[in-house]
Protein backbone atom coordinates (compact mmCIF):
# COMPACT_ATOMS: atom_id res chain seq x y z
CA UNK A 1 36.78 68.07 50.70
CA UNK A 2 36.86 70.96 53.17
CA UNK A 3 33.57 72.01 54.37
CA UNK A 4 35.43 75.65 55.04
CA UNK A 5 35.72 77.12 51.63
CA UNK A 6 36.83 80.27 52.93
CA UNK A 7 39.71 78.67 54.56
CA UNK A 8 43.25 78.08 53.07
CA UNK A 9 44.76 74.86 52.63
CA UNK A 10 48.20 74.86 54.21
CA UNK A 11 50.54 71.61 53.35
CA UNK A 12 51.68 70.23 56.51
CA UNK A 13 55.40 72.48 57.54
CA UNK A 14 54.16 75.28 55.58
CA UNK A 15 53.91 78.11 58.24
CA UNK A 16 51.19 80.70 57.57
CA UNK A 17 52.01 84.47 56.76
CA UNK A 18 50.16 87.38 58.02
CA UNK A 19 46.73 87.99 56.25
CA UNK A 20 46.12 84.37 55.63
CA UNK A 21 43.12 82.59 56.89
CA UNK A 22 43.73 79.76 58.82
CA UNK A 23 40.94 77.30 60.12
CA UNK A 24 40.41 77.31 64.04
CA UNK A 25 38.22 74.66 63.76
CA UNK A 26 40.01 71.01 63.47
CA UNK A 27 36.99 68.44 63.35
CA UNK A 28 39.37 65.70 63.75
CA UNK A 29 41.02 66.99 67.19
CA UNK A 30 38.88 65.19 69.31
CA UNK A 31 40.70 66.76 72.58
CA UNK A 32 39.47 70.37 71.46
CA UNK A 33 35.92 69.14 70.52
CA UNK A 34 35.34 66.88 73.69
CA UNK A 35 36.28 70.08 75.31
CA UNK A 36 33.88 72.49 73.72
CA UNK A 37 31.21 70.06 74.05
CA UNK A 38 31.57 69.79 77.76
CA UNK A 39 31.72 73.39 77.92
CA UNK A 40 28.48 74.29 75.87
CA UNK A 41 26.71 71.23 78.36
CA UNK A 42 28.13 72.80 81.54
CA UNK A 43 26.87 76.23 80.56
CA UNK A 44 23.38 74.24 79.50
CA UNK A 45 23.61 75.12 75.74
CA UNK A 46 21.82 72.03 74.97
CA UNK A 47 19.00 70.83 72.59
CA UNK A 48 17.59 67.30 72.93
CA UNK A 49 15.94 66.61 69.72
CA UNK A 50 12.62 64.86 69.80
CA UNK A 51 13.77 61.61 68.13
CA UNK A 52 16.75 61.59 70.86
CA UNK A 53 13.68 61.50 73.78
CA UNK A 54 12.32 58.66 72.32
CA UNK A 55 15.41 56.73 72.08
CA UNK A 56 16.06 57.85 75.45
CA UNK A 57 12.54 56.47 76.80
CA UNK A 58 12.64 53.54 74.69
CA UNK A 59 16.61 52.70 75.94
CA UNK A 60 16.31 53.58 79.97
CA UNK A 61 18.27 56.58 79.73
CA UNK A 62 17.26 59.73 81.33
CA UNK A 63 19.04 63.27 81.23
CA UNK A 64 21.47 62.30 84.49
CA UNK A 65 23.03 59.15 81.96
CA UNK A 66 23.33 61.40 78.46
CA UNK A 67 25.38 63.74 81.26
CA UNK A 68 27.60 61.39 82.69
CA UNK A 69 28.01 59.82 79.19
CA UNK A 70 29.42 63.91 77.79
CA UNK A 71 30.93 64.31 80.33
CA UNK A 72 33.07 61.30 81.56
CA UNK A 73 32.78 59.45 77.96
CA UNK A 74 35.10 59.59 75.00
CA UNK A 75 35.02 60.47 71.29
CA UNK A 76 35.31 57.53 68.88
CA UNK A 77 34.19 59.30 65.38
CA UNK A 78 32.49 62.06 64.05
CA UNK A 79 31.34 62.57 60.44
CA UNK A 80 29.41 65.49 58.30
CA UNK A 81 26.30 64.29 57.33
CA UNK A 82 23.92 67.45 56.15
CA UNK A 83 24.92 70.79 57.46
CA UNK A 84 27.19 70.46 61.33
CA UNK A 85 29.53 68.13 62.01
CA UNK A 86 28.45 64.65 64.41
CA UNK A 87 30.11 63.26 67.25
CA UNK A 88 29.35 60.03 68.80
CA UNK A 89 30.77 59.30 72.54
CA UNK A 90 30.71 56.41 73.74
CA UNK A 91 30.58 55.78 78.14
CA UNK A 92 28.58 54.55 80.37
CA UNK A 93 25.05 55.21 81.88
CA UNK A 94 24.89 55.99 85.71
CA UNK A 95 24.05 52.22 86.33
CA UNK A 96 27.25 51.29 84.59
CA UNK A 97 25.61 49.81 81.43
CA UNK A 98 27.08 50.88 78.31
CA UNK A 99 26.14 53.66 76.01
CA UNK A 100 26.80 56.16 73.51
CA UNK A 101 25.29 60.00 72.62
CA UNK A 102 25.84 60.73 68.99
CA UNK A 103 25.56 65.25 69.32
CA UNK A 104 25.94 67.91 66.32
CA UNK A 105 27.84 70.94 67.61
CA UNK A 106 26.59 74.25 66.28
CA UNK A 107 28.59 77.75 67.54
CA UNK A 108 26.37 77.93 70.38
CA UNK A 109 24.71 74.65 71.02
CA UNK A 110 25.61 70.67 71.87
CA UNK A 111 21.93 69.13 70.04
CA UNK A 112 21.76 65.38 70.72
CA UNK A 113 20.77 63.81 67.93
CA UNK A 114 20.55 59.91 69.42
CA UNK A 115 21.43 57.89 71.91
CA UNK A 116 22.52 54.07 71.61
CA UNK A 117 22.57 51.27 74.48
CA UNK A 118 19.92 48.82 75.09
CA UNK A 119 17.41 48.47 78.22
CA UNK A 120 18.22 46.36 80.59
CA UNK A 121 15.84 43.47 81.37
CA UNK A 122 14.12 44.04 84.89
């Protein structure tokens, strides 16, 4: 199921010909989406949605960890569940503990949908 209907289907070999659409959007190339994610953070395209703060609060993690996590932290799936497509990368906090930041990409915006790691005990 392609989520592009405007965009043709090419079998893989078949080269494209001149007036045919062809996607520039591969959800699957993790390289080019780790990439535009950083890039959207960096320039500080970013929405932290309100159920992400609490699992932020409730987990230890503060802006500084979800940052190190994008940026340093890899890729390990992605899926479509409503209307943009959901990555979850997987790194570690600033203190070293494991965690992950599941983010929907939108053309202009990274919004952080979750995060996942537990609190350490103090």
């Amino acid at each position: 199921y392609c989520h592009y209907p405007c965009l043709a289907h090419f079998k893989e070999g078949k080269k494209a010909n001149m007036g045919d659409v062809v996607p520039l959007f591969q959800p699957d190339n993790y390289k080019w989406v780790q990439q535009r994610i950083r890039t959207l953070w960096n320039q500080g395209n970013v929405i932290i949605l309100p159920h992400a703060q609490q699992r932020m609060l409730e987990r230890g993690l503060d802006l500084t960890d979800i940052q190190h996590i994008v940026r340093r932290g890899i890729i390990v799936e992605h899926s479509f569940p409503k209307d943009l497509w959901r990555y979850k990368i997987v790194g570690k906090a600033l203190d070293n503990r494991k965690a992950a930041v599941v983010i929907e990409i939108d053309s202009h915006s990274n919004i952080v949908v979750t995060v996942i790691g537990r609190r350490t005990k103090s």
